[in-house]
PDB file of N, CA and C in Angstrom:
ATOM      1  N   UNK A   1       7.205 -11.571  10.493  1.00  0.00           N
ATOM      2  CA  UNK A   1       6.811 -10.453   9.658  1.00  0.00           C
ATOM      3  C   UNK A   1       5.321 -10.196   9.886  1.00  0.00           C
ATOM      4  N   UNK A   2       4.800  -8.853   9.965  1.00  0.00           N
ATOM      5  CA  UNK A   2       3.613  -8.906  10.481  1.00  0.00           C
ATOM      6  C   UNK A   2       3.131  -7.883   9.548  1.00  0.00           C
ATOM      7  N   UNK A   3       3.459  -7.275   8.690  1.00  0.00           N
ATOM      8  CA  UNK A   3       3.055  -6.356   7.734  1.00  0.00           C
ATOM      9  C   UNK A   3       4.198  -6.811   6.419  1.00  0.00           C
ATOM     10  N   UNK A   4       3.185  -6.601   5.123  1.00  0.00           N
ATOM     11  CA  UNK A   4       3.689  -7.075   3.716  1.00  0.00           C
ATOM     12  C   UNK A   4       3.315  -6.369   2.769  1.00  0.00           C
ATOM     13  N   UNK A   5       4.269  -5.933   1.909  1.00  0.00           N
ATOM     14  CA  UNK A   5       3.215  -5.129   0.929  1.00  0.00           C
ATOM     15  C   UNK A   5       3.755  -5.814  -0.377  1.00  0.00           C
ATOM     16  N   UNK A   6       2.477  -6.165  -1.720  1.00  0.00           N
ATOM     17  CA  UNK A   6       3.082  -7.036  -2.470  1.00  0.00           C
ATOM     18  C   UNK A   6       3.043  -5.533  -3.540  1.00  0.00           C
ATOM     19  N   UNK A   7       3.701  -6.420  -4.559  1.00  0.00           N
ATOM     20  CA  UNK A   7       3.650  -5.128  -5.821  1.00  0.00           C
ATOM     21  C   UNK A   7       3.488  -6.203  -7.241  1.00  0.00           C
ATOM     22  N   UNK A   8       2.457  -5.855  -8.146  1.00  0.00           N
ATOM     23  CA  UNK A   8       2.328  -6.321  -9.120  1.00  0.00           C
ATOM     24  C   UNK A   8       1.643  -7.593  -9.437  1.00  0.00           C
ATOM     25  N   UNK A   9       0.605  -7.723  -8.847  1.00  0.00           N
ATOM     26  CA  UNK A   9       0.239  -8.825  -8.290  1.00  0.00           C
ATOM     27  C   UNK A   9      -0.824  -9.388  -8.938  1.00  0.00           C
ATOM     28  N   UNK A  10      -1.156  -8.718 -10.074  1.00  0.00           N
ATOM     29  CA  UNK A  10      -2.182  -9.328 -11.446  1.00  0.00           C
ATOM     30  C   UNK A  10      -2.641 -10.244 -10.849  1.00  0.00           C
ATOM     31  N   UNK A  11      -3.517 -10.103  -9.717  1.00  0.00           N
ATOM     32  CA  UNK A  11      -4.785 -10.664  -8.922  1.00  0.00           C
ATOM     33  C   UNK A  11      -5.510  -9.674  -8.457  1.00  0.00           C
ATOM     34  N   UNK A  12      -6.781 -10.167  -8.523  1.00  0.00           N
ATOM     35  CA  UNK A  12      -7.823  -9.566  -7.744  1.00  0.00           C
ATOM     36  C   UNK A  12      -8.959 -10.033  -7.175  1.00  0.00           C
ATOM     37  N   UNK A  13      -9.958  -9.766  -6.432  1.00  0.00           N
ATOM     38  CA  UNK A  13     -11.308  -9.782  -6.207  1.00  0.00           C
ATOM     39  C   UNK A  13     -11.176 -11.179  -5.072  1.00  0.00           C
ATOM     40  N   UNK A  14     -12.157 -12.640  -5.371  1.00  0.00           N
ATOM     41  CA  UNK A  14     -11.991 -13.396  -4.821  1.00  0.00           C
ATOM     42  C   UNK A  14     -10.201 -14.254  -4.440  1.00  0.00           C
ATOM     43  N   UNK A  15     -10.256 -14.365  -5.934  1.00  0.00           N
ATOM     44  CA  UNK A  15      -8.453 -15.102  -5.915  1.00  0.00           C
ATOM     45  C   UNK A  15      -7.976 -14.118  -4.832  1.00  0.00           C
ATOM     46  N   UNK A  16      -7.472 -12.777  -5.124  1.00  0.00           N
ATOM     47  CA  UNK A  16      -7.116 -12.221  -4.116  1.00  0.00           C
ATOM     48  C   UNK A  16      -6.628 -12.469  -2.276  1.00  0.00           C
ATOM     49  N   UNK A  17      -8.367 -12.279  -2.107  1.00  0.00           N
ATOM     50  CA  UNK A  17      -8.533 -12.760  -0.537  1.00  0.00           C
ATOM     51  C   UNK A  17      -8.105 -14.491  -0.223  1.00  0.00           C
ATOM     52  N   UNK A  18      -8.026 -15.188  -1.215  1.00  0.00           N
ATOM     53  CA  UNK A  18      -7.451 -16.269  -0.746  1.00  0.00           C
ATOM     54  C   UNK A  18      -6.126 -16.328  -0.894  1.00  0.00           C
ATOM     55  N   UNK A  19      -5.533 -15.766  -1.400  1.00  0.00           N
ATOM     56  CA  UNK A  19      -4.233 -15.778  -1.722  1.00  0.00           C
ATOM     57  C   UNK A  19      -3.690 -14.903  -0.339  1.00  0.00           C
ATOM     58  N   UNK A  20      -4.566 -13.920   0.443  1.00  0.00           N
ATOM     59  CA  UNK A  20      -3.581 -13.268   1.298  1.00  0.00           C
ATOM     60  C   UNK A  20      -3.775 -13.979   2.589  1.00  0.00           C
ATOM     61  N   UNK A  21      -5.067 -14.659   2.884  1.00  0.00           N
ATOM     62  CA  UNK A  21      -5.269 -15.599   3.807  1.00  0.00           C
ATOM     63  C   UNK A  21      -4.173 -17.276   3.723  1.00  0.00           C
ATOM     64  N   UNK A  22      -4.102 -17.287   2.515  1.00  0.00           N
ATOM     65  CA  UNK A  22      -3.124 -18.545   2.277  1.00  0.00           C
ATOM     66  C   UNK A  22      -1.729 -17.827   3.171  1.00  0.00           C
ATOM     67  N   UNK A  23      -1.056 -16.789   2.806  1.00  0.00           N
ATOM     68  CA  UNK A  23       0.188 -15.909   3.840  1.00  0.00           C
ATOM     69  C   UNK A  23       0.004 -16.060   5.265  1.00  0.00           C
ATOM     70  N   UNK A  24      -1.058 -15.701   5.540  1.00  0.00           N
ATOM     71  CA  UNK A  24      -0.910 -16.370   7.001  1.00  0.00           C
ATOM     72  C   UNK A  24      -1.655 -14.620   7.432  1.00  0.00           C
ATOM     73  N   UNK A  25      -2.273 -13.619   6.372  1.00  0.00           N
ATOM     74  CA  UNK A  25      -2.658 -12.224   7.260  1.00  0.00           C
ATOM     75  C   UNK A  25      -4.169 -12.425   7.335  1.00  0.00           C
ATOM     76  N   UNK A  26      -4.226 -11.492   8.709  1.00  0.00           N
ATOM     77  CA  UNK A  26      -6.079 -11.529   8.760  1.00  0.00           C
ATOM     78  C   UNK A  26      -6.568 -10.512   8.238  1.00  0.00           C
ATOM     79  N   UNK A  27      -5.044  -9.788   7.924  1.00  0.00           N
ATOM     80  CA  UNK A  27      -6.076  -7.800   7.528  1.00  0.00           C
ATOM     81  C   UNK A  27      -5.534  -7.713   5.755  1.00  0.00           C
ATOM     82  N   UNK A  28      -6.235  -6.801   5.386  1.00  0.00           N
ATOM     83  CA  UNK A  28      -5.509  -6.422   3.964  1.00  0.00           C
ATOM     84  C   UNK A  28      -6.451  -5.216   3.313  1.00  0.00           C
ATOM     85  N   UNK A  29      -5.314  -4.687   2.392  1.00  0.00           N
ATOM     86  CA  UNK A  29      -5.939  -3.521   2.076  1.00  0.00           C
ATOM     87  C   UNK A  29      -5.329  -4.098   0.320  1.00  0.00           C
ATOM     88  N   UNK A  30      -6.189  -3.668  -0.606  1.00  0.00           N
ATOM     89  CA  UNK A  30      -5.751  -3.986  -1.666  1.00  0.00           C
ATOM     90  C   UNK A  30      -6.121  -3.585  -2.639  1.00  0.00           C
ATOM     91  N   UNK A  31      -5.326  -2.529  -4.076  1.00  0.00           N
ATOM     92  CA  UNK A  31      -5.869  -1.703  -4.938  1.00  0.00           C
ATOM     93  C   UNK A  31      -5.724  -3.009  -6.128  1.00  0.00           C
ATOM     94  N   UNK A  32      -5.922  -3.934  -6.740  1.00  0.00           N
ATOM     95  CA  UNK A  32      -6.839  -4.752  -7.604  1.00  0.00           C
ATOM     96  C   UNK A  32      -5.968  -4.307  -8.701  1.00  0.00           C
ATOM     97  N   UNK A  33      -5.112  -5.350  -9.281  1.00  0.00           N
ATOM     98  CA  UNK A  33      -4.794  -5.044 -10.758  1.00  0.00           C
ATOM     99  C   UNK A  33      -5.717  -5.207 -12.253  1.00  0.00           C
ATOM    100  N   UNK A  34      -5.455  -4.149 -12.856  1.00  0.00           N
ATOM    101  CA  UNK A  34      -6.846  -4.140 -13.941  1.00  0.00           C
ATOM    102  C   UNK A  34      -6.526  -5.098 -14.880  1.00  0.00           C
ATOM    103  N   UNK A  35      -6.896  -5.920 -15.111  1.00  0.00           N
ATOM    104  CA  UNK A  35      -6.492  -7.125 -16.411  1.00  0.00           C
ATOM    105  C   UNK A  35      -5.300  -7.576 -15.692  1.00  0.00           C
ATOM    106  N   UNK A  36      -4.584  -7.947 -16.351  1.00  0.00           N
ATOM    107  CA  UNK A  36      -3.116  -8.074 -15.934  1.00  0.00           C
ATOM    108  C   UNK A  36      -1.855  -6.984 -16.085  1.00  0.00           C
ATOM    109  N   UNK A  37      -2.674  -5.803 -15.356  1.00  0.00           N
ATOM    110  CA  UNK A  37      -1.523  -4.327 -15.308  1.00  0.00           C
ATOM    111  C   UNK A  37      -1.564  -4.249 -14.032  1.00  0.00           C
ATOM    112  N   UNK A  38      -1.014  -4.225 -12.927  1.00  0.00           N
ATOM    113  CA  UNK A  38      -0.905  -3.500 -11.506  1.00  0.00           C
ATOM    114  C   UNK A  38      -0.807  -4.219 -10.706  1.00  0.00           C
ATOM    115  N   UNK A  39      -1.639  -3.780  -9.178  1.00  0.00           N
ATOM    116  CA  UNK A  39      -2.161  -4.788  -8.322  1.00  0.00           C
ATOM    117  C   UNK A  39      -1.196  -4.191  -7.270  1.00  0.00           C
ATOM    118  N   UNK A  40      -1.537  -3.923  -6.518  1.00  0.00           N
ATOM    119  CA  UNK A  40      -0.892  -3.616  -5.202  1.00  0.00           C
ATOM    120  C   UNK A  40      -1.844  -3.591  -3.699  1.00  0.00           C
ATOM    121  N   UNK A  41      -0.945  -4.286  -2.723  1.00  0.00           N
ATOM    122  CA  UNK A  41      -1.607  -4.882  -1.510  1.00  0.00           C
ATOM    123  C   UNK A  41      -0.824  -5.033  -0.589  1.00  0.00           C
ATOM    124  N   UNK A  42      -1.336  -4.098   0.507  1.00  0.00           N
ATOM    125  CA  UNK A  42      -1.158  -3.903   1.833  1.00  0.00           C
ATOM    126  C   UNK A  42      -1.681  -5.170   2.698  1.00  0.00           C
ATOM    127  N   UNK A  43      -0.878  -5.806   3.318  1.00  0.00           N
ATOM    128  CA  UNK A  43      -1.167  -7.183   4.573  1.00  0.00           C
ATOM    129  C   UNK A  43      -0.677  -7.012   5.896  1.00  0.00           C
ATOM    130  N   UNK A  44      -1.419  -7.310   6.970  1.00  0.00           N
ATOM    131  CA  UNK A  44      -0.848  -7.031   7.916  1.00  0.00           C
ATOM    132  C   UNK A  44      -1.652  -8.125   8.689  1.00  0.00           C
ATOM    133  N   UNK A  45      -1.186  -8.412   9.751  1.00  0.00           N
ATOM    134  CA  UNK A  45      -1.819  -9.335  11.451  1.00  0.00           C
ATOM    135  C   UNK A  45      -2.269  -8.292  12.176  1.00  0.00           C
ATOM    136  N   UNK A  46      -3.399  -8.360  12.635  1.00  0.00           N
ATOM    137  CA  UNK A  46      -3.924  -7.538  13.641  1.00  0.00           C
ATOM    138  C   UNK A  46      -3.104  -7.415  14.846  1.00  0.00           C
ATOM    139  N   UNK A  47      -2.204  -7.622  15.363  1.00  0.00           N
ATOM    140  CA  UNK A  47      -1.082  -7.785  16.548  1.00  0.00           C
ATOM    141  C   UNK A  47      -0.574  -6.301  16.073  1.00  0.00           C
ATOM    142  N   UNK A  48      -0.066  -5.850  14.703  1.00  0.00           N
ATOM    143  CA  UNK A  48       0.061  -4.782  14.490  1.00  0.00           C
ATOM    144  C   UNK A  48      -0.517  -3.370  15.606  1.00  0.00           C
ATOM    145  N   UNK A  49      -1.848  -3.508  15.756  1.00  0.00           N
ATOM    146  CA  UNK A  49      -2.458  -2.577  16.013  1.00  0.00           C
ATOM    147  C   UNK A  49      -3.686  -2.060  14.902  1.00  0.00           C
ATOM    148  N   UNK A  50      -3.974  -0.735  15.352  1.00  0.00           N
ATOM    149  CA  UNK A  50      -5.013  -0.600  14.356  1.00  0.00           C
ATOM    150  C   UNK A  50      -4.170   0.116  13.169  1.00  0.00           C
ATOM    151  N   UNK A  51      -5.197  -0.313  12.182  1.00  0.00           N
ATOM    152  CA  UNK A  51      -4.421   0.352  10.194  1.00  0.00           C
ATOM    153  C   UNK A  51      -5.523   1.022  10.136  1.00  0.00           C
ATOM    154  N   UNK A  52      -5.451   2.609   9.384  1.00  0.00           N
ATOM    155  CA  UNK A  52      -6.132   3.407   9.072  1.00  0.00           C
ATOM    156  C   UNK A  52      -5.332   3.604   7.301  1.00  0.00           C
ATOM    157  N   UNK A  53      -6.350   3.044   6.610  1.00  0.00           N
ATOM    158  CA  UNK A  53      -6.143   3.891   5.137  1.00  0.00           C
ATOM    159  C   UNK A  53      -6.464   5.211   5.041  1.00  0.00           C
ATOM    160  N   UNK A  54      -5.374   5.865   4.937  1.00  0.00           N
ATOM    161  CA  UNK A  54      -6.018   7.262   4.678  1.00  0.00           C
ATOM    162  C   UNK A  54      -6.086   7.717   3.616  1.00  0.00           C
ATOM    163  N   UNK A  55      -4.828   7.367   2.481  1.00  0.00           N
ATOM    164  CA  UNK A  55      -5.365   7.773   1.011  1.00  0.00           C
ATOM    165  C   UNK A  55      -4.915   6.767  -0.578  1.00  0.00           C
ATOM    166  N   UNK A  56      -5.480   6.492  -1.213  1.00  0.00           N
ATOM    167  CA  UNK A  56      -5.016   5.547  -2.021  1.00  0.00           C
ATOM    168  C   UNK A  56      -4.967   6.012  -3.424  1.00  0.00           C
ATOM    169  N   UNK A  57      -4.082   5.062  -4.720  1.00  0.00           N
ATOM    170  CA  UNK A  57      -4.849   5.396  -5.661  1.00  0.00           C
ATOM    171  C   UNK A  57      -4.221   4.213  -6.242  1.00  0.00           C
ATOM    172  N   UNK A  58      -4.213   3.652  -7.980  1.00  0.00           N
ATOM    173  CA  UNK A  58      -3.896   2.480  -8.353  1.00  0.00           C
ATOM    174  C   UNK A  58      -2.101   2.673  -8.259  1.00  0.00           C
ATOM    175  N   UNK A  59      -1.892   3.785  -7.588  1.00  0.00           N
ATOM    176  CA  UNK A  59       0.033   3.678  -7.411  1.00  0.00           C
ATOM    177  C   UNK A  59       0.363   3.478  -6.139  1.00  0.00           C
ATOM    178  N   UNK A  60      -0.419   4.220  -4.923  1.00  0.00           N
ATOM    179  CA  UNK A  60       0.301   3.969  -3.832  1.00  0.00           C
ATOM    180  C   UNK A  60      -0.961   3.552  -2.781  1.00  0.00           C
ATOM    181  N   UNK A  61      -0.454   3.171  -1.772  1.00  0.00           N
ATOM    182  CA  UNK A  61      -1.250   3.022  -0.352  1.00  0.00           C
ATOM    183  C   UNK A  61      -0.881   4.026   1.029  1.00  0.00           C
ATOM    184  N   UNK A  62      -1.636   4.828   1.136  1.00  0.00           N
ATOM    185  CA  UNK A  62      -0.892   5.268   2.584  1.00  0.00           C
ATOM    186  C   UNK A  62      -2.367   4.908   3.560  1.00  0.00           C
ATOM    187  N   UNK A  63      -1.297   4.631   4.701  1.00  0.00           N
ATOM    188  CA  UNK A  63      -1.875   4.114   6.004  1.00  0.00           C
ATOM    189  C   UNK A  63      -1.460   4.297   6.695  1.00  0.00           C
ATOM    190  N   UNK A  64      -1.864   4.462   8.457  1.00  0.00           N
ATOM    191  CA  UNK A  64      -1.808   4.768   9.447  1.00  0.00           C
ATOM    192  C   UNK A  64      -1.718   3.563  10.195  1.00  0.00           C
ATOM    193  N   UNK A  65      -0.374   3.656  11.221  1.00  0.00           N
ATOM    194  CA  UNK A  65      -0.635   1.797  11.751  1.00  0.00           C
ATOM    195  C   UNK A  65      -0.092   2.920  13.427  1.00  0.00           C
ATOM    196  N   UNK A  66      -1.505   2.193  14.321  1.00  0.00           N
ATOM    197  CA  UNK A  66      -1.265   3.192  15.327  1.00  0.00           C
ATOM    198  C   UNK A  66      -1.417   1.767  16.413  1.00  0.00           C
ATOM    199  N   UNK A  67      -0.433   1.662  17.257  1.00  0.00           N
ATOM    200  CA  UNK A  67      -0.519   1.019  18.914  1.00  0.00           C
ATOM    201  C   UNK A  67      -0.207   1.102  19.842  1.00  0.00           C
ATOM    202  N   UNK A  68      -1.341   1.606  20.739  1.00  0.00           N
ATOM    203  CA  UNK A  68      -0.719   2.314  22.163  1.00  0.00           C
ATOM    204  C   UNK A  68      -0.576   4.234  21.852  1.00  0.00           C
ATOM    205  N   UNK A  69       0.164   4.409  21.987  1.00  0.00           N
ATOM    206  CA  UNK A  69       0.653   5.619  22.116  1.00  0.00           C
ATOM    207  C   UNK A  69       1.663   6.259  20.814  1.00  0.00           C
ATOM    208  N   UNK A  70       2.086   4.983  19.973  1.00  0.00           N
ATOM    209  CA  UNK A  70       2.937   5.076  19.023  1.00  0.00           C
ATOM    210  C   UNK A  70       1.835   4.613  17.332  1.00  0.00           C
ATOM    211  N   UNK A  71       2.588   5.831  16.938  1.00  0.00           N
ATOM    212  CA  UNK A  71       1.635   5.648  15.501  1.00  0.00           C
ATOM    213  C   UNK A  71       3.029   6.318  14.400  1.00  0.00           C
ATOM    214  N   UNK A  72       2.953   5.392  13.539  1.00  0.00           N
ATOM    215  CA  UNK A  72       3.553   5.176  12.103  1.00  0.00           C
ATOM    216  C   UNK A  72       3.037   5.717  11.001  1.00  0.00           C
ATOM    217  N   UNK A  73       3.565   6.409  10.185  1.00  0.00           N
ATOM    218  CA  UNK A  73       2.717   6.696   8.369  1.00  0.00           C
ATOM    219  C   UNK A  73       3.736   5.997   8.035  1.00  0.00           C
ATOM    220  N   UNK A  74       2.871   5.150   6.925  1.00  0.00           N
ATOM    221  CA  UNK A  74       3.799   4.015   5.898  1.00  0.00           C
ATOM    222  C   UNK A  74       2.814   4.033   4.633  1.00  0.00           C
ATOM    223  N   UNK A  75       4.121   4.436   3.841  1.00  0.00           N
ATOM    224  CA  UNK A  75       3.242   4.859   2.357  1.00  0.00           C
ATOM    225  C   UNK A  75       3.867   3.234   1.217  1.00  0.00           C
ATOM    226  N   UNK A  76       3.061   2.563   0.500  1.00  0.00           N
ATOM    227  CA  UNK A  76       4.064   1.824  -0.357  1.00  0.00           C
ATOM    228  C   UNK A  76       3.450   2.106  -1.480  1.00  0.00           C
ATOM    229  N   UNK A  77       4.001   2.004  -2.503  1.00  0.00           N
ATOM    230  CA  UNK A  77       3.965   2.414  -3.942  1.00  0.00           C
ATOM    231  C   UNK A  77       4.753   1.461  -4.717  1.00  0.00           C
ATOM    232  N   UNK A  78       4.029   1.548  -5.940  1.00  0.00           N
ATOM    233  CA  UNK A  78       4.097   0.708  -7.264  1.00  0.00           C
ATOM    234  C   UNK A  78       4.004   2.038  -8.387  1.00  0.00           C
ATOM    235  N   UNK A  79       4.718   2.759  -8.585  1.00  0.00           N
ATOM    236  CA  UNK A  79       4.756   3.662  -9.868  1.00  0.00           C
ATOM    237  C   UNK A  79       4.890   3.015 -10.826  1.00  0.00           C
ATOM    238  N   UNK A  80       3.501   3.413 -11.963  1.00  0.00           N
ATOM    239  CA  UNK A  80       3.106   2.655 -13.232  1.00  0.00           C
ATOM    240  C   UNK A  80       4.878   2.685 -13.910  1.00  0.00           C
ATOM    241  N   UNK A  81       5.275   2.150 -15.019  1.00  0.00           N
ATOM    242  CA  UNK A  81       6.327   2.423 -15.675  1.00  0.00           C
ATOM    243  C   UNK A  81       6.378   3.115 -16.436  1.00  0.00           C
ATOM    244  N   UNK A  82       5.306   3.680 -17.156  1.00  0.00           N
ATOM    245  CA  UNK A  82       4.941   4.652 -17.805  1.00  0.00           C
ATOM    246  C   UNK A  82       5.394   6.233 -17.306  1.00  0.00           C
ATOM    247  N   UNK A  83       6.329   6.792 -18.105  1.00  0.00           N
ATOM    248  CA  UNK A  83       6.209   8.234 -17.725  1.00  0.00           C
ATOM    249  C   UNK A  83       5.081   9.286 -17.414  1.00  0.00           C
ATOM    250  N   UNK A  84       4.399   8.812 -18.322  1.00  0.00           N
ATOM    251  CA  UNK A  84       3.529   9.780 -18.016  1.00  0.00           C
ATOM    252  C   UNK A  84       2.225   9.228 -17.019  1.00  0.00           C
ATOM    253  N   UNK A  85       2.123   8.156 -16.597  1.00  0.00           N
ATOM    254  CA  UNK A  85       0.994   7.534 -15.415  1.00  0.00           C
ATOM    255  C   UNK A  85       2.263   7.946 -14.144  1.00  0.00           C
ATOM    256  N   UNK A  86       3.091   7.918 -14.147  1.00  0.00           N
ATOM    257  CA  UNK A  86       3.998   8.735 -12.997  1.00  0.00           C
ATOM    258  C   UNK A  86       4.095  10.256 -12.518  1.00  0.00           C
ATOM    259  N   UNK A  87       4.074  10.855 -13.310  1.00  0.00           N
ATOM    260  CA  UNK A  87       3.731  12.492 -13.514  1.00  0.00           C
ATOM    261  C   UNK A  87       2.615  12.311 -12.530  1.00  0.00           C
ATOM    262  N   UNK A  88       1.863  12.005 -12.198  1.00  0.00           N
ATOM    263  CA  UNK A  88       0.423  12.095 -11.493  1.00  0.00           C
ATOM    264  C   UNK A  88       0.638  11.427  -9.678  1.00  0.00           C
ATOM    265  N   UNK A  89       1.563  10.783 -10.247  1.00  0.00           N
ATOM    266  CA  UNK A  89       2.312   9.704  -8.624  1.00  0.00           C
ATOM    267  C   UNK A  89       2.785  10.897  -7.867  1.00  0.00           C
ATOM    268  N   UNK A  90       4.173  11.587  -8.953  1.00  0.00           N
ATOM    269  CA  UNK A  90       5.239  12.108  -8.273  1.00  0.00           C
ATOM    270  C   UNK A  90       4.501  13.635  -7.291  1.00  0.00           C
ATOM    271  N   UNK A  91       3.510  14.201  -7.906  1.00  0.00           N
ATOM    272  CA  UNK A  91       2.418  15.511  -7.481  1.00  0.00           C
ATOM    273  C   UNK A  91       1.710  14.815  -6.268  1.00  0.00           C
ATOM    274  N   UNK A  92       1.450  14.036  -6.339  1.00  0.00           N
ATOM    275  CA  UNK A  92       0.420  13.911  -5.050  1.00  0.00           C
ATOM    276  C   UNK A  92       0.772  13.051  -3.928  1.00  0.00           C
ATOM    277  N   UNK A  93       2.052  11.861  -4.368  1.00  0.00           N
ATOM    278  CA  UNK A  93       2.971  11.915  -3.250  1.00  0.00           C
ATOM    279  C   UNK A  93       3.405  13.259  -2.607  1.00  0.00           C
ATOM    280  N   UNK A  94       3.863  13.897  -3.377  1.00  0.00           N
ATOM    281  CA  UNK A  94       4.445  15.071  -2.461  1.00  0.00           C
ATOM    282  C   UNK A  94       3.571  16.080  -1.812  1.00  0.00           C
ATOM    283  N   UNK A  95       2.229  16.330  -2.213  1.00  0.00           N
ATOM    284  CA  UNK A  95       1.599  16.396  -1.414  1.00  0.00           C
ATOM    285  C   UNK A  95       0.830  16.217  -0.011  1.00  0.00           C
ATOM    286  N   UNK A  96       1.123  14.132  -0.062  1.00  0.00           N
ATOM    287  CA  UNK A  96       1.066  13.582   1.243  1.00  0.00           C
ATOM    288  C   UNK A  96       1.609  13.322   2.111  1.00  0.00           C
ATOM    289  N   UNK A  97       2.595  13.356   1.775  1.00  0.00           N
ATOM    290  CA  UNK A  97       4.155  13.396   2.598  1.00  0.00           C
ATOM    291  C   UNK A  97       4.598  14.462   3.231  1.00  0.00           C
ATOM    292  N   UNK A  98       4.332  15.575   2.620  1.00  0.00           N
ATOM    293  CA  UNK A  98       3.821  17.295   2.905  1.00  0.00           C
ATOM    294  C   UNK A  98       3.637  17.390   3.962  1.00  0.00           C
ATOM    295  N   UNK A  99       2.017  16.519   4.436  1.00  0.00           N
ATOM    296  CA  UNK A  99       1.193  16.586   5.685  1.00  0.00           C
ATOM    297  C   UNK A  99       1.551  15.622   6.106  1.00  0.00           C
ATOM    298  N   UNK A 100       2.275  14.601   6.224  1.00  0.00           N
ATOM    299  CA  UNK A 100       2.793  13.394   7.112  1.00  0.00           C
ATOM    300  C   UNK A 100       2.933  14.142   8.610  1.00  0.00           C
ATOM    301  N   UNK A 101       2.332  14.021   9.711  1.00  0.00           N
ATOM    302  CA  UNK A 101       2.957  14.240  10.789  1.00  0.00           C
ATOM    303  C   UNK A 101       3.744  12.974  11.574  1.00  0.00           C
ATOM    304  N   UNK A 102       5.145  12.713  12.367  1.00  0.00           N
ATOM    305  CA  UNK A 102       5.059  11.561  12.532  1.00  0.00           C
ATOM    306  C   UNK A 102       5.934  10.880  11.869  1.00  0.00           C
ATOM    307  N   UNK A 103       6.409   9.863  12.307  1.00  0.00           N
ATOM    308  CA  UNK A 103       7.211   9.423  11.543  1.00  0.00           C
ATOM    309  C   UNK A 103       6.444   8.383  10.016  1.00  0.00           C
ATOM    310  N   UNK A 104       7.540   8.228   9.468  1.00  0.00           N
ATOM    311  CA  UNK A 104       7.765   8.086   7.867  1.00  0.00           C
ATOM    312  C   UNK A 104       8.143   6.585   7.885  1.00  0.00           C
ATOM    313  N   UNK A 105       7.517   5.626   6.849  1.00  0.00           N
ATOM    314  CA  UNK A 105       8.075   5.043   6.098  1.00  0.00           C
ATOM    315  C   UNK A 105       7.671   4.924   5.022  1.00  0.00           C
ATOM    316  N   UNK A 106       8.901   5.169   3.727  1.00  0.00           N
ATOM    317  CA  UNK A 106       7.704   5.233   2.531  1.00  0.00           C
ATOM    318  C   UNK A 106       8.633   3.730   1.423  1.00  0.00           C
ATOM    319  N   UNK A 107       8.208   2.925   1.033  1.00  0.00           N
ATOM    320  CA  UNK A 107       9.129   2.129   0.273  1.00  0.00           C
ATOM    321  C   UNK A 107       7.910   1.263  -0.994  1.00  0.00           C
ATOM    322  N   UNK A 108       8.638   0.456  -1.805  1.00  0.00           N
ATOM    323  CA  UNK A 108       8.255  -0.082  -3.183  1.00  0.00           C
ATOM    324  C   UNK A 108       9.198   0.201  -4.192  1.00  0.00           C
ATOM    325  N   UNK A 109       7.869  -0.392  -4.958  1.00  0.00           N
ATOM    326  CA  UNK A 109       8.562  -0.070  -6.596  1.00  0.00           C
ATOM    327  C   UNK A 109       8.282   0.985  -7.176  1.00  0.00           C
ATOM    328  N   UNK A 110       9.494   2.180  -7.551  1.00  0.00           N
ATOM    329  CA  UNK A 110       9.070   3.317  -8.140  1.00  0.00           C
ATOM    330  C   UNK A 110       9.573   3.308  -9.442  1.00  0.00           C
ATOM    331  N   UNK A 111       9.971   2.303 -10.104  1.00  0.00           N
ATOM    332  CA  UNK A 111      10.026   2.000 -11.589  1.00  0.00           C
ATOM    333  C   UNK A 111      10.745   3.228 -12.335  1.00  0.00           C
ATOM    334  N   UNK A 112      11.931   3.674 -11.262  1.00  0.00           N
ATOM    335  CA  UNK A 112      12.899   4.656 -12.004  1.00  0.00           C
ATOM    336  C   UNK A 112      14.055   4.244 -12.396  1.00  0.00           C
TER     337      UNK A 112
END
């Protein structure tokens, strides 16, 4: 497995980075759960290729995983459970997905 995405992960900051280095990844992208609400984190091995974050927020991650000649959009998401912190997910996913050129993968927890 060379890419991981965790969901809910009421870690952050230092703990964090040791916890994704303990997995065995050298890369990571990671939106930080506030107290103990959230936490979502993108991991990957550089063997991947290169990762481009292109847009984030405390629900989803999208990134660009490009090698060689072949490049991926892979979106993962953690939609709050809250109806109404979702209302704000469901608008601007569809916005980015909109402009996806390329192929697609979009997966997580969408807490429907």
């Amino acid at each position: 497995m060379d890419v991981l995405a965790l969901f809910e992960t009421h870690a952050g900051g230092d703990k964090a980075g040791r916890i994704c280095q303990g997995l065995g990844f050298d890369k990571s992208f990671r939106v930080n759960a506030v107290g103990q609400s959230g936490g979502l984190w993108l991991l990957w091995r550089s063997e991947v290729g290169d990762v481009d974050i292109v847009e984030t927020s405390d629900q989803f991650i999208y990134a660009v995983v490009k090698k060689d000649e072949e490049i991926l959009n892979l979106i993962v998401v953690y939609a709050a459970p809250s109806v109404n912190r979702q209302s704000s997910l469901w608008g601007r996913l569809t916005k980015v997905i909109r402009d996806v050129d390329g192929p697609l993968i979009i997966g997580g927890d969408f807490n429907t």
